[in-house]
C-alpha atoms as a PDB file:
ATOM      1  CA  UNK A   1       9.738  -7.764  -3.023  1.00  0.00           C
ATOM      2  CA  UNK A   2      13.816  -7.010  -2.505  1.00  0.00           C
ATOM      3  CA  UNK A   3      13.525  -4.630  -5.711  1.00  0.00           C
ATOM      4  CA  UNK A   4      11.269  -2.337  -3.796  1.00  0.00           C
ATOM      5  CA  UNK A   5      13.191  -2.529  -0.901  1.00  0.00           C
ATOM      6  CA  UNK A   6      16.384  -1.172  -2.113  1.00  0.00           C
ATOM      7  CA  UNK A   7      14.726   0.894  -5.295  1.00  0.00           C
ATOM      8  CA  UNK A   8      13.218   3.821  -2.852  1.00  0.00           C
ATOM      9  CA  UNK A   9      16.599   4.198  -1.226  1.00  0.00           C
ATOM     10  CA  UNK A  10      18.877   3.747  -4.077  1.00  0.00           C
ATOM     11  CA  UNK A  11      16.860   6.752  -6.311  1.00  0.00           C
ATOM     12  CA  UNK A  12      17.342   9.186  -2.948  1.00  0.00           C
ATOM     13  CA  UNK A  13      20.819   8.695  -2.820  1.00  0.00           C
ATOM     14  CA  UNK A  14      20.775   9.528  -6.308  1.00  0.00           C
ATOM     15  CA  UNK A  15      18.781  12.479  -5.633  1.00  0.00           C
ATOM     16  CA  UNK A  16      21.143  13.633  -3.210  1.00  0.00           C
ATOM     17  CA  UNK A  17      24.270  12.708  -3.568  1.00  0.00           C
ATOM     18  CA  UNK A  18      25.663  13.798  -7.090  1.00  0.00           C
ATOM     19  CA  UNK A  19      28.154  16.531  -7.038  1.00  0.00           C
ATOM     20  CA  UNK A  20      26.950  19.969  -8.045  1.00  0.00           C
ATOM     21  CA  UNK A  21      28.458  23.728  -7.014  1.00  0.00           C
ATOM     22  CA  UNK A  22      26.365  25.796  -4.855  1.00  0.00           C
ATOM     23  CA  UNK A  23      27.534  28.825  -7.108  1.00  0.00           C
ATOM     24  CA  UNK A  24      26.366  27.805 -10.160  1.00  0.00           C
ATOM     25  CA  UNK A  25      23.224  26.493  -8.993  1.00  0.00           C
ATOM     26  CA  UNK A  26      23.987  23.213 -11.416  1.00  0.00           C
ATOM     27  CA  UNK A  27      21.614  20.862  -9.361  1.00  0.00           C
ATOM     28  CA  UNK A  28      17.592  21.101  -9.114  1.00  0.00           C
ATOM     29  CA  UNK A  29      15.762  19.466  -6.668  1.00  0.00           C
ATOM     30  CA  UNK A  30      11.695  18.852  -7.587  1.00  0.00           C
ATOM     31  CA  UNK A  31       8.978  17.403  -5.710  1.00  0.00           C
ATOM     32  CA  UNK A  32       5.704  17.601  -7.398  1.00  0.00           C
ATOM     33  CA  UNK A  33       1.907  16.398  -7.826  1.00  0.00           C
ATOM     34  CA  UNK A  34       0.964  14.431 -10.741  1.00  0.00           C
ATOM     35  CA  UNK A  35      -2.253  13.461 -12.419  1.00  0.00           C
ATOM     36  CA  UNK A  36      -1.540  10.075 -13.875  1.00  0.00           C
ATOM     37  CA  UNK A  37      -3.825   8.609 -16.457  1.00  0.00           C
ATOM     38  CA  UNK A  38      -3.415   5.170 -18.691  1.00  0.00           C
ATOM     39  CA  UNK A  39      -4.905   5.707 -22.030  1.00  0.00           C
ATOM     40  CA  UNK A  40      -5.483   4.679 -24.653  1.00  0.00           C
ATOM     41  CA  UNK A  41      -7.230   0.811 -23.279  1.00  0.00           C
ATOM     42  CA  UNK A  42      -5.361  -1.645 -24.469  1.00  0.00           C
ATOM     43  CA  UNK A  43      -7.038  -4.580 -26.297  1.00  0.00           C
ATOM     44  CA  UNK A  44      -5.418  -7.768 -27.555  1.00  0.00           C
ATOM     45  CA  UNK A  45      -5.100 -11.454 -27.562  1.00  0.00           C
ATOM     46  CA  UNK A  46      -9.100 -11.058 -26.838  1.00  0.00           C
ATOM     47  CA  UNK A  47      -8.603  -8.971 -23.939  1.00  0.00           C
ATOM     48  CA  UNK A  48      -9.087  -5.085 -23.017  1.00  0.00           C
ATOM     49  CA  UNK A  49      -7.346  -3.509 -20.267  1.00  0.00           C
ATOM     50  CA  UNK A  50      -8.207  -0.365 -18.820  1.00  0.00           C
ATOM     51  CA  UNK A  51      -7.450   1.597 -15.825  1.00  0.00           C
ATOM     52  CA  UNK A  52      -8.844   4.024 -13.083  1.00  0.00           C
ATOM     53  CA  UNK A  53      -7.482   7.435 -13.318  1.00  0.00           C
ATOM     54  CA  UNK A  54      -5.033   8.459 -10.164  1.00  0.00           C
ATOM     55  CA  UNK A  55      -3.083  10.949  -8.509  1.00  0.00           C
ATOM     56  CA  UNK A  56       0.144  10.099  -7.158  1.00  0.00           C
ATOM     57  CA  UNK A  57       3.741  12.002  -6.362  1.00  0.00           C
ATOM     58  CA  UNK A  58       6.827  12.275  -8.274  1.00  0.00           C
ATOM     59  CA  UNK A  59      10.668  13.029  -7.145  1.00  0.00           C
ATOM     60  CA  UNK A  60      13.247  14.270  -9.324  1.00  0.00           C
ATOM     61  CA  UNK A  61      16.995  15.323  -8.983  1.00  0.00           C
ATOM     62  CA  UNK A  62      18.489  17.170 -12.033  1.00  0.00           C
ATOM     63  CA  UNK A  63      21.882  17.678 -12.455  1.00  0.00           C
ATOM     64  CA  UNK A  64      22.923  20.458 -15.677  1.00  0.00           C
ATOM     65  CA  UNK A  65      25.942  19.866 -17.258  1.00  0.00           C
ATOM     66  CA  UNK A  66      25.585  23.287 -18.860  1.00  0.00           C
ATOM     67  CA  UNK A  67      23.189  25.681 -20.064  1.00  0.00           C
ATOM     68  CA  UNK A  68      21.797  23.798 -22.491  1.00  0.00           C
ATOM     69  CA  UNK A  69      21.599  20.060 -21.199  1.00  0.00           C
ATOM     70  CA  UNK A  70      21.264  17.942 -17.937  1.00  0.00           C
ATOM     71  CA  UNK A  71      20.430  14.562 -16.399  1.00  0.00           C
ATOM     72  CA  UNK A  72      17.494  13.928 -14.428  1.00  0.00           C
ATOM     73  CA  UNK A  73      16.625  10.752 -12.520  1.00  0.00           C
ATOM     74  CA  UNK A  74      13.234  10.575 -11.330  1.00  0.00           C
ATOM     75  CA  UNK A  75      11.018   8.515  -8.499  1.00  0.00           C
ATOM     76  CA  UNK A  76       7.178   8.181  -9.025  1.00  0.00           C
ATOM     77  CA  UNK A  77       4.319   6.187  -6.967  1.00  0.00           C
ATOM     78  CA  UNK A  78       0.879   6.664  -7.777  1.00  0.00           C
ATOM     79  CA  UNK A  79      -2.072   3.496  -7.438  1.00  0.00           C
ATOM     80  CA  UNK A  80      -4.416   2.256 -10.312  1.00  0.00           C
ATOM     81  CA  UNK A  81      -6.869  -0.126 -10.437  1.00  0.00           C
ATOM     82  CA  UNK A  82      -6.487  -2.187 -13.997  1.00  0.00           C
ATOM     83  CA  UNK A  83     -10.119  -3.224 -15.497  1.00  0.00           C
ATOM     84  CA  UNK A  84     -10.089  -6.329 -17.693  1.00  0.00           C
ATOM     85  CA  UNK A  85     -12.348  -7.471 -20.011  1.00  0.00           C
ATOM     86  CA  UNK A  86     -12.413 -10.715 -20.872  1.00  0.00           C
ATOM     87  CA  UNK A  87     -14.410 -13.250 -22.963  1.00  0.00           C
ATOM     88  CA  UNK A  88     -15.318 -15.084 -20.084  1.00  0.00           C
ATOM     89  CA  UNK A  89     -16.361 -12.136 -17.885  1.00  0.00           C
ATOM     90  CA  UNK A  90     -14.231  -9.277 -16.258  1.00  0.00           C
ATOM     91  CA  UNK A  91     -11.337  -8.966 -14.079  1.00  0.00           C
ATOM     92  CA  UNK A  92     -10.152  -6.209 -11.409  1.00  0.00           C
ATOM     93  CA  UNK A  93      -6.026  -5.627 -10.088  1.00  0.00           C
ATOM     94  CA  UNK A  94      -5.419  -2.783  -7.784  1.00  0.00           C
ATOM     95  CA  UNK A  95      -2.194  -1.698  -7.675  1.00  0.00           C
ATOM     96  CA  UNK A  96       0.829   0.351  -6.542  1.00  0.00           C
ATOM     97  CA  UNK A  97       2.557   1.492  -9.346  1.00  0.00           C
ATOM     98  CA  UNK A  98       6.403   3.018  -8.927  1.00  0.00           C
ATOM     99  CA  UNK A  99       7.943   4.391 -11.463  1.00  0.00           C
ATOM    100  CA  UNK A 100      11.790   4.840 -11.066  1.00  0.00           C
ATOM    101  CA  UNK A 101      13.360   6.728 -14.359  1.00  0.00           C
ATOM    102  CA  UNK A 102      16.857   8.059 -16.120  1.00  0.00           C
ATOM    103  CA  UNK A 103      16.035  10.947 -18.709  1.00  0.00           C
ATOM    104  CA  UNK A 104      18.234  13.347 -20.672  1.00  0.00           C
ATOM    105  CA  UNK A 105      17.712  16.997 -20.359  1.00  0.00           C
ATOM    106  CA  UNK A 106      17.366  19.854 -22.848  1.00  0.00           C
ATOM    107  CA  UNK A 107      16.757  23.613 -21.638  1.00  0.00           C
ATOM    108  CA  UNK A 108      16.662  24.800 -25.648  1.00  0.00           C
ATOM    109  CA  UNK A 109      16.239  28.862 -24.314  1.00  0.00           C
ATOM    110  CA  UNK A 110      16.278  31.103 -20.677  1.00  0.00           C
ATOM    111  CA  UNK A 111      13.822  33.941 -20.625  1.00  0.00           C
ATOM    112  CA  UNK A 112      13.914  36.537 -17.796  1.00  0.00           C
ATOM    113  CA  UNK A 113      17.239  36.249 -17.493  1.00  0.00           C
ATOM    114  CA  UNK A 114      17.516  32.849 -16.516  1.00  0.00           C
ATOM    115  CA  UNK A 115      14.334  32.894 -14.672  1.00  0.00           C
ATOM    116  CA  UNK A 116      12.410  31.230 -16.878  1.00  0.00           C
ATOM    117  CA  UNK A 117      13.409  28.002 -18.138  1.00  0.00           C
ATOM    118  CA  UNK A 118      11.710  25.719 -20.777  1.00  0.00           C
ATOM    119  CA  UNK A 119      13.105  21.895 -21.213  1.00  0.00           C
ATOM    120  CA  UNK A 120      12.666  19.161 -22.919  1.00  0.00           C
ATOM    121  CA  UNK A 121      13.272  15.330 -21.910  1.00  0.00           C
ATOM    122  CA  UNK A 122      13.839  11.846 -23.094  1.00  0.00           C
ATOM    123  CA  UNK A 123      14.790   9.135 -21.036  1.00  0.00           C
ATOM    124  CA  UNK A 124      13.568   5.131 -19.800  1.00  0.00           C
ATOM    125  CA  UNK A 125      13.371   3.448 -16.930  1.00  0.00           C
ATOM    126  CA  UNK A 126      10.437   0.813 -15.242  1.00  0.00           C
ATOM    127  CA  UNK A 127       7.262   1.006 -14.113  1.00  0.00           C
ATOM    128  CA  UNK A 128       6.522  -1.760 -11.520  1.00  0.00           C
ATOM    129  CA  UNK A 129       2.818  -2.828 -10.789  1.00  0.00           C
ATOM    130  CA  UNK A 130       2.430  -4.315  -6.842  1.00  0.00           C
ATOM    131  CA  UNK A 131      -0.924  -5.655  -6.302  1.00  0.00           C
ATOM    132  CA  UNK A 132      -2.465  -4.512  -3.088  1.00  0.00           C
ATOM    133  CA  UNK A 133      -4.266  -7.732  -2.211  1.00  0.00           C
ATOM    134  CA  UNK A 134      -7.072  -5.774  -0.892  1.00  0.00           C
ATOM    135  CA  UNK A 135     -10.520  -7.547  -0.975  1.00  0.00           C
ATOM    136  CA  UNK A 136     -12.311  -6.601  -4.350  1.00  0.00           C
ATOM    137  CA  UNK A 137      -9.336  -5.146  -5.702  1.00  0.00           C
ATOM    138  CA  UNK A 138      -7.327  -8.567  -6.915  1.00  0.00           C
ATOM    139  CA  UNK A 139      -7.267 -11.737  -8.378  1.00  0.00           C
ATOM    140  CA  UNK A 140      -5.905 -15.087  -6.956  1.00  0.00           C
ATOM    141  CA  UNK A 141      -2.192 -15.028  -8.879  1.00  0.00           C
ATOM    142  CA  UNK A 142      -1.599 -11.697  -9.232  1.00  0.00           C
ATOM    143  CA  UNK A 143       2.026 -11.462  -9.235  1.00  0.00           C
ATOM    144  CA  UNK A 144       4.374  -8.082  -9.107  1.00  0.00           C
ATOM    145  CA  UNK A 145       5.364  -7.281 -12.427  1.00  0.00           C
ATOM    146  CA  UNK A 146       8.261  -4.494 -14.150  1.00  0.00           C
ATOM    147  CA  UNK A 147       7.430  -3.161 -17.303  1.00  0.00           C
ATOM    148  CA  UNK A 148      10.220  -1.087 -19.216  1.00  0.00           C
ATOM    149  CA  UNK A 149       9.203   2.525 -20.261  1.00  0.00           C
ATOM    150  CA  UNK A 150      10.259   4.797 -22.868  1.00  0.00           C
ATOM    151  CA  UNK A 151       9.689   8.516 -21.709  1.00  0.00           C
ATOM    152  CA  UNK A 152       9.480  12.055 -22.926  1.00  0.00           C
ATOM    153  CA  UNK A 153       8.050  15.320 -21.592  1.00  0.00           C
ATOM    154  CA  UNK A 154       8.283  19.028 -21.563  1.00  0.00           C
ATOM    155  CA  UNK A 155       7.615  21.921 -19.337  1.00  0.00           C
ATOM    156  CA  UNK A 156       9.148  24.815 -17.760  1.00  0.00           C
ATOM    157  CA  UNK A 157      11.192  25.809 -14.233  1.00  0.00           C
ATOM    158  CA  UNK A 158      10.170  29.072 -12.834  1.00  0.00           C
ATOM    159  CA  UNK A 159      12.128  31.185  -9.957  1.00  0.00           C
ATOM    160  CA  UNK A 160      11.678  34.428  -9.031  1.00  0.00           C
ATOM    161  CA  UNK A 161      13.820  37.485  -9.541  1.00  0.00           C
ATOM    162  CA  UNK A 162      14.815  37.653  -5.927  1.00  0.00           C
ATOM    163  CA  UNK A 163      15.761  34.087  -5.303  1.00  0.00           C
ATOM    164  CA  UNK A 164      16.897  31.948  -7.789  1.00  0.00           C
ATOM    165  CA  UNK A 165      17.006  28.933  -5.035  1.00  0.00           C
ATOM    166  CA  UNK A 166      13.190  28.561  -5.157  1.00  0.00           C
ATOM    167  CA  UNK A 167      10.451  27.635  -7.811  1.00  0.00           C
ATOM    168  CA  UNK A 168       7.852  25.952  -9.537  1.00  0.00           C
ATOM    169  CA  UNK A 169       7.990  23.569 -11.817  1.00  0.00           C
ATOM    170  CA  UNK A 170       5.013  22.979 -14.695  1.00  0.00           C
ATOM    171  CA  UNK A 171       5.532  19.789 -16.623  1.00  0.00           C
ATOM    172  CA  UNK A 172       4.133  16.445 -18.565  1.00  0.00           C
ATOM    173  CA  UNK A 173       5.740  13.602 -18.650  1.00  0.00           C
ATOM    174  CA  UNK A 174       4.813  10.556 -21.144  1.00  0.00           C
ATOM    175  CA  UNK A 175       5.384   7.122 -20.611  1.00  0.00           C
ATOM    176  CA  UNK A 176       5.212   4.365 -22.994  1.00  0.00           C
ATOM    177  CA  UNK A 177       4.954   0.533 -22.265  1.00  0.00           C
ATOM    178  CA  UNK A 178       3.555  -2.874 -22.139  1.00  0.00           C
ATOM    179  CA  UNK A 179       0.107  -3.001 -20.211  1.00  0.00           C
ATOM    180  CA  UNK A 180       0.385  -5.125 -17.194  1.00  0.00           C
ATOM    181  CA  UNK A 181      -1.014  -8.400 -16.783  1.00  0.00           C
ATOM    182  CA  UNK A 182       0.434  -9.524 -13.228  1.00  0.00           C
ATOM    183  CA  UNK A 183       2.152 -12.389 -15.062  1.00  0.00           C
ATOM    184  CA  UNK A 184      -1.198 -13.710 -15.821  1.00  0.00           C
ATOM    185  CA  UNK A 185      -1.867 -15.236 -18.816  1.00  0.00           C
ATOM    186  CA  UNK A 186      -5.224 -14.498 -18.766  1.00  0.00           C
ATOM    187  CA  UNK A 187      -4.821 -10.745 -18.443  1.00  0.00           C
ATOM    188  CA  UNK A 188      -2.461 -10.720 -21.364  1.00  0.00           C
ATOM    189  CA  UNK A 189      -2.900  -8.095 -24.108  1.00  0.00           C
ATOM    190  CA  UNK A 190       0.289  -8.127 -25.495  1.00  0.00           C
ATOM    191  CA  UNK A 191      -0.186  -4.573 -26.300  1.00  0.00           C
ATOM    192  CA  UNK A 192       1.098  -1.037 -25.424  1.00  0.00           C
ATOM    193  CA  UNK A 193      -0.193   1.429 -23.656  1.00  0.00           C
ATOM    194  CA  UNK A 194       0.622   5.277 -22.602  1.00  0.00           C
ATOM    195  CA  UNK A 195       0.409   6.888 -19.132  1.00  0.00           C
ATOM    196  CA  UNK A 196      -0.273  10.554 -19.229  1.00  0.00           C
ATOM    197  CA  UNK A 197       1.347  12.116 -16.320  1.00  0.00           C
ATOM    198  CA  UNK A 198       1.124  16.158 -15.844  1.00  0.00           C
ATOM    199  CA  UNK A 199       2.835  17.493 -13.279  1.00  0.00           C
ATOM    200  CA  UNK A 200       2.888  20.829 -11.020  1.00  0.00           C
ATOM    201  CA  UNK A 201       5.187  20.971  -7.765  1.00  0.00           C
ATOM    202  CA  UNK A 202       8.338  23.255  -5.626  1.00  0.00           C
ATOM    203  CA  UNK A 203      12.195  23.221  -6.809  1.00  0.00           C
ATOM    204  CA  UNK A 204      15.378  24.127  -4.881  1.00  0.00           C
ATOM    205  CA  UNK A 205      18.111  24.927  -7.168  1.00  0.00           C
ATOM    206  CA  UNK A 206      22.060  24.693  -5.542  1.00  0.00           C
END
């Protein structure tokens, strides 16, 4: 799909390319592990979706305009399988989920001097579902489908006293939107859903 071709590149030269002063340590840098888990099932239009629970990876470059707030942009990729019920039997779709969002920032308070820093964040973006095709794990139609996201999470950066360059980030992230159906009518629940998506990973801060 062209979208996934230029998405992956596009959110890296985001990641890397905004303007920040080494000094100040304005920009963070994340990489992290996620747990990622759709609940609750959705169920409409005589159909309930619900997925397998996944691990996956998530990028994010965070810019701070100033102590208090910041922009982060964020890549994610994990892979679900979607389990539908439907009144004439059940339904499988594996797939590769990216998630590509914008969020707003808030670091409310520092602790530790500065070494310990709680935030807050609210943001959108897209979740798009690519059905792997494997054998098992589809069903004849299944088309690659975007679904628009409203987010919000919480958590905290960490960095040691002796270098403020390095750290660990502890987060959740919460993502709201449409379930998939693969632009298949007949996986349609017309409902929302939420993905759960704690986090733990490494930041660099320049």
């Amino acid at each position: 799909m062209t979208l996934q071709r230029w998405l992956l590149p596009v959110v890296f030269a985001a990641l890397l390319g905004l303007p920040a002063r080494a000094q100040d340590l304005k920009s963070t840098v994340a990489f992290s592990g996620t747990g990622n888990f759709q609940h609750p099932e959705a169920t409409g239009l005589g159909v309930t979706d619900r997925a397998t629970k996944a691990g996956g990876f998530l990028a994010s470059y965070r810019y701070q305009f100033n102590h208090l707030s910041g922009l982060e942009v964020s890549y994610g990729y994990t892979r679900f399988t979607q389990r539908y019920t439907l009144p004439s039997g059940s339904a499988r779709v594996q797939a590769n989920t990216h998630e590509t969002t914008l969020a707003w920032v808030v670091t409310p308070r520092e602790f530790r001097d500065g070494r310990v820093r709680p935030y807050l964040l609210a943001g959108t973006g897209l979740l798009i579902f690519s059905p792997t095709g494997n054998p098992g794990g589809s069903v004849p139609g299944a088309l690659v489908q975007d679904r628009a996201v409203f987010l919000y999470g919480a958590g905290v950066d960490i960095t040691p006293a002796e270098n403020q360059h390095f750290g660990l980030r502890l987060g959740y992230r919460g993502l709201l939107y449409k379930a998939p159906s693969f632009e298949l009518g007949s996986l349609a629940t017309g409902a929302l859903t939420h993905m759960a998506e704690p986090q733990v990973g490494i930041l660099f801060r320049f």
